[in-house]
C-alpha atoms as a PDB file:
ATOM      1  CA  UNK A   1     111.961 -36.175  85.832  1.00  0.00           C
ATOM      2  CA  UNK A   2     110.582 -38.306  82.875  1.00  0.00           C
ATOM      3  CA  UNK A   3     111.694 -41.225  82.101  1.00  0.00           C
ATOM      4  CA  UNK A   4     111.767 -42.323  78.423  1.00  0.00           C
ATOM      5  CA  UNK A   5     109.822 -46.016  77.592  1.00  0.00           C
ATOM      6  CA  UNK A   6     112.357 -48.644  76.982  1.00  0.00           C
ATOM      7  CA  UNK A   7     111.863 -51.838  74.936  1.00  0.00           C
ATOM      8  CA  UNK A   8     113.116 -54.994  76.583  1.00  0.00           C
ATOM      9  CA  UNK A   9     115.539 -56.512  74.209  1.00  0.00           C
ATOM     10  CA  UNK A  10     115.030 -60.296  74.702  1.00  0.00           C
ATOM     11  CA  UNK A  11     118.704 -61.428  73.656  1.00  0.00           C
ATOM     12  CA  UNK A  12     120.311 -58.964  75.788  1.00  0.00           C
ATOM     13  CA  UNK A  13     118.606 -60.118  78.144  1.00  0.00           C
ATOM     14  CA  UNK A  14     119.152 -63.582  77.724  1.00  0.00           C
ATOM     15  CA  UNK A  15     123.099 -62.706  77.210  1.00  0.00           C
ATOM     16  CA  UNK A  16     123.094 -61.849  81.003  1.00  0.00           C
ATOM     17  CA  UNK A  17     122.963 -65.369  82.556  1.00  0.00           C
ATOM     18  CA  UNK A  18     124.119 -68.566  81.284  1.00  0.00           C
ATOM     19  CA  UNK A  19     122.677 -71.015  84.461  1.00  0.00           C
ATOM     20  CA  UNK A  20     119.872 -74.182  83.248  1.00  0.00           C
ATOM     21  CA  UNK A  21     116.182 -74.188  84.678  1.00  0.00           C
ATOM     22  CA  UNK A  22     116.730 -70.922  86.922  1.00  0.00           C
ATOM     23  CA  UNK A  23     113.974 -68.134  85.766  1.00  0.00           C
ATOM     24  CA  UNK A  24     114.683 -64.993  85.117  1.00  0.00           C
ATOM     25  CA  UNK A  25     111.822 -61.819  85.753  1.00  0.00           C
ATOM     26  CA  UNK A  26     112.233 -59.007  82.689  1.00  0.00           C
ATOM     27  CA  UNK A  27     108.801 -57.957  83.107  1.00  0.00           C
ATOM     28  CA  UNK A  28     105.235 -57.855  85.334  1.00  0.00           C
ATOM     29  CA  UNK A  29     102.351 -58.034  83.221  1.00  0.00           C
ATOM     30  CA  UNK A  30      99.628 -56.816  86.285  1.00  0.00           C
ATOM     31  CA  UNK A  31      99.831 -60.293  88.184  1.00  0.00           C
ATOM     32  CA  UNK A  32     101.847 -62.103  85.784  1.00  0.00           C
ATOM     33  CA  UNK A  33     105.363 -62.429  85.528  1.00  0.00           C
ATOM     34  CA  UNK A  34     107.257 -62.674  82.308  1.00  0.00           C
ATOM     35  CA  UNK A  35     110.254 -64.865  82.625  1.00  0.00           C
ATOM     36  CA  UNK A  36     113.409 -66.016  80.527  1.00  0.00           C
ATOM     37  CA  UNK A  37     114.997 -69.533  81.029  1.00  0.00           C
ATOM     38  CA  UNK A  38     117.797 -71.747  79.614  1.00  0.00           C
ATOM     39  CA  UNK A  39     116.855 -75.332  79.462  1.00  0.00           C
ATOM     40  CA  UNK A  40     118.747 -78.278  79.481  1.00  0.00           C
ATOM     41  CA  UNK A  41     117.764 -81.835  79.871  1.00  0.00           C
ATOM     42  CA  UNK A  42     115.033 -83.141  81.574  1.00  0.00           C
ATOM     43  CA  UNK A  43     113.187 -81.360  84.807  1.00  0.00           C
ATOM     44  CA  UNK A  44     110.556 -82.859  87.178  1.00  0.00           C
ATOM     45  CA  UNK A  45     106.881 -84.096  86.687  1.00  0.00           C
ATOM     46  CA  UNK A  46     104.359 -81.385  87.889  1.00  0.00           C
ATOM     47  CA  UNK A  47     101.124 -80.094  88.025  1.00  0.00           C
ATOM     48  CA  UNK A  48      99.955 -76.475  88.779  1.00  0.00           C
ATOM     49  CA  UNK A  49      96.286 -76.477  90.224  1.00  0.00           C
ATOM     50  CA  UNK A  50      95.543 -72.780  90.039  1.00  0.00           C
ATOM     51  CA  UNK A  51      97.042 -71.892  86.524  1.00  0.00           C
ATOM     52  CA  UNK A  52      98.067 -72.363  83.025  1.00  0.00           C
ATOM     53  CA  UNK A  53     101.716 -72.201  82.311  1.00  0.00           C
ATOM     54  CA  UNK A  54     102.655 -70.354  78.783  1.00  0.00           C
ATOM     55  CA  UNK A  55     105.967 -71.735  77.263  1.00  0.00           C
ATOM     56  CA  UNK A  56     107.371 -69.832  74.341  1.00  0.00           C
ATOM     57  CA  UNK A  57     110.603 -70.926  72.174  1.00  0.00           C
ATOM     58  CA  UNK A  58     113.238 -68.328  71.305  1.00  0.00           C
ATOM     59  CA  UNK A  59     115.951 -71.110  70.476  1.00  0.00           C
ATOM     60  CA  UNK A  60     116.411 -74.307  70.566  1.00  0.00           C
ATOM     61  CA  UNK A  61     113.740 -77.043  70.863  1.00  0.00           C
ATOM     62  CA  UNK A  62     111.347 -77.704  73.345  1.00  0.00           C
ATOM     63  CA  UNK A  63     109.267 -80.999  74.099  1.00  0.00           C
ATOM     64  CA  UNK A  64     106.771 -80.931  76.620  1.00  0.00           C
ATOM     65  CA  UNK A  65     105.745 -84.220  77.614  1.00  0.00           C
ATOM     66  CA  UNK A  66     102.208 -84.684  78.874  1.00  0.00           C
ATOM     67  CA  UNK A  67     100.531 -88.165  79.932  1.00  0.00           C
ATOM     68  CA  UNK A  68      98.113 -88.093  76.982  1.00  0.00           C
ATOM     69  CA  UNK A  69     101.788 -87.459  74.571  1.00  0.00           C
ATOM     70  CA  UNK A  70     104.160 -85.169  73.811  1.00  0.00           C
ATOM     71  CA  UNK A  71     104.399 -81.418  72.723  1.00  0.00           C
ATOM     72  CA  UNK A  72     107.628 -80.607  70.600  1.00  0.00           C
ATOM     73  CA  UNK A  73     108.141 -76.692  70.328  1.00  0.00           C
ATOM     74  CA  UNK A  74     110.687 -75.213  67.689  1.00  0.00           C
ATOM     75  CA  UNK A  75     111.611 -71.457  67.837  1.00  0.00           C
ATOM     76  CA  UNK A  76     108.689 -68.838  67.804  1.00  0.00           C
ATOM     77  CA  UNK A  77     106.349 -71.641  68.707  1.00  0.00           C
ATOM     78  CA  UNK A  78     104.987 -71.721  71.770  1.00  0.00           C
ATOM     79  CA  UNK A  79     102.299 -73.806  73.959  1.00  0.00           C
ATOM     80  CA  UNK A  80      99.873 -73.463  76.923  1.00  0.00           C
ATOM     81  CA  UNK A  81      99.923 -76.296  79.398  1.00  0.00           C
ATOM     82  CA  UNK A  82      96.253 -76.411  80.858  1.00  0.00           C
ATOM     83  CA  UNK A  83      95.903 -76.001  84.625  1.00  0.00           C
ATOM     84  CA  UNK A  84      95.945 -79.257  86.107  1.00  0.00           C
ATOM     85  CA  UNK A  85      97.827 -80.830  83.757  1.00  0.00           C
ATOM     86  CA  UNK A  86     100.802 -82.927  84.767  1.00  0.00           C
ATOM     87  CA  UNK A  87     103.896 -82.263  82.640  1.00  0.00           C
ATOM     88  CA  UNK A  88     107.287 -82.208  82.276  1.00  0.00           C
ATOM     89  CA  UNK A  89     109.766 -80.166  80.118  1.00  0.00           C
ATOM     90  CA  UNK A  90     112.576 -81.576  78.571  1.00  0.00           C
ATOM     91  CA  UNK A  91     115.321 -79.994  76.384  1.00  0.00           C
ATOM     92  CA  UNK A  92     117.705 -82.156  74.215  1.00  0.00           C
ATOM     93  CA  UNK A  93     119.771 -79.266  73.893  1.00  0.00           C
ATOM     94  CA  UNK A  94     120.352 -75.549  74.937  1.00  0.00           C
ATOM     95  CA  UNK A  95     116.780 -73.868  74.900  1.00  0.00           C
ATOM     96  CA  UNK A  96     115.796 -70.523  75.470  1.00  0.00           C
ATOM     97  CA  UNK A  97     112.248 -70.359  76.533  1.00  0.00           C
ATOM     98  CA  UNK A  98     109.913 -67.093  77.490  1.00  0.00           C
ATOM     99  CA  UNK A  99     107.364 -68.127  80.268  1.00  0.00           C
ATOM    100  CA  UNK A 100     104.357 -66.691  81.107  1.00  0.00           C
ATOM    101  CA  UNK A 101     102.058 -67.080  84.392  1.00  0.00           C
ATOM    102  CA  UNK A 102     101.426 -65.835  87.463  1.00  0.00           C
ATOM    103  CA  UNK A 103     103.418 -64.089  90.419  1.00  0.00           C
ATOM    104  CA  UNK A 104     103.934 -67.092  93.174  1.00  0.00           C
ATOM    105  CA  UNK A 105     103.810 -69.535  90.911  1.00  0.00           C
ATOM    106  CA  UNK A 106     106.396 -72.423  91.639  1.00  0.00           C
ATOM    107  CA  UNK A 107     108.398 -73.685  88.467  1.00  0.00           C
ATOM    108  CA  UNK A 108     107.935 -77.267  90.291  1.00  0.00           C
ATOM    109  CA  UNK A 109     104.514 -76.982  90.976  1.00  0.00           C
ATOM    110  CA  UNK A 110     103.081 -79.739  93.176  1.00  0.00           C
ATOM    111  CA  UNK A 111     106.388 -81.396  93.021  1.00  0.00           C
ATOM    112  CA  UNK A 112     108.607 -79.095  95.304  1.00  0.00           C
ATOM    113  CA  UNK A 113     111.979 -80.258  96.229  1.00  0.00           C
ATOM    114  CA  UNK A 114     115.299 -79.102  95.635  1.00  0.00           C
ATOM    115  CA  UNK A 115     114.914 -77.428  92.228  1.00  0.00           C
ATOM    116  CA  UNK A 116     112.326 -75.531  93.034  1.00  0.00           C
ATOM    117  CA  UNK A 117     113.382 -71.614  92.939  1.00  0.00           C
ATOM    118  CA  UNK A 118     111.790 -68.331  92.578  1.00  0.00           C
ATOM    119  CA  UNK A 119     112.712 -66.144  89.833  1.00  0.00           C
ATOM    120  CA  UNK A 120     115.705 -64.141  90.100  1.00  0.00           C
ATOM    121  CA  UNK A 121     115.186 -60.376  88.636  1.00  0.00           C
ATOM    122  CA  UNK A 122     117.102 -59.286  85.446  1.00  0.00           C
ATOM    123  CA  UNK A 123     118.141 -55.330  85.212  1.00  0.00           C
END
């Protein structure tokens, strides 16, 4: 049986879940994961050692604080946090954000507590 290559539609996918800061898998780029995520507000200070963290904007806006100032996304801009670098996302309103990095990789980073969670898989 073959089955026929399918596009993944980004705002179908994106239709499918309405919850703040939880990622969502659509895709595994060999040991990356490409994720979706709704943002809302601010989310914790952290650092990843072993990787740089991609952050795309679909909707919305996007600032990504860092310690040396502040990174402010609009839609179809996007930014690479270097690894190492402590930061923290914040969203004055609804975002939509794509996110790029590795398998494993904690969305609180060094941080951990209780809103760290591993992404949830999209059909």
């Amino acid at each position: 049986m073959i089955t026929q290559p399918v596009p993944v539609n980004l705002a179908d996918k994106l239709s499918q879940f309405s919850d703040l800061w939880s990622q969502k898998k659509i895709a595994q780029l060999n040991d990356y994961e490409v994720k979706l995520a709704k943002l809302k507000g601010e989310f914790v200070w952290h650092t990843h050692d072993d990787t740089d963290e991609l952050f795309l904007v679909i909707r919305g806006r996007l600032t990504i604080q860092l310690r040396d100032g502040d990174v402010v996304l609009g839609p179809g801009e996007l930014y690479v946090v270097p690894r190492g670098v402590e930061h923290c996302p914040v969203a004055e309103e609804e975002t939509e954000v794509l996110l790029l990095e590795p398998a494993g990789t904690p969305n609180t980073g060094d941080a951990g507590g209780p809103r760290t969670k591993a992404p949830e898989p999209l059909a």
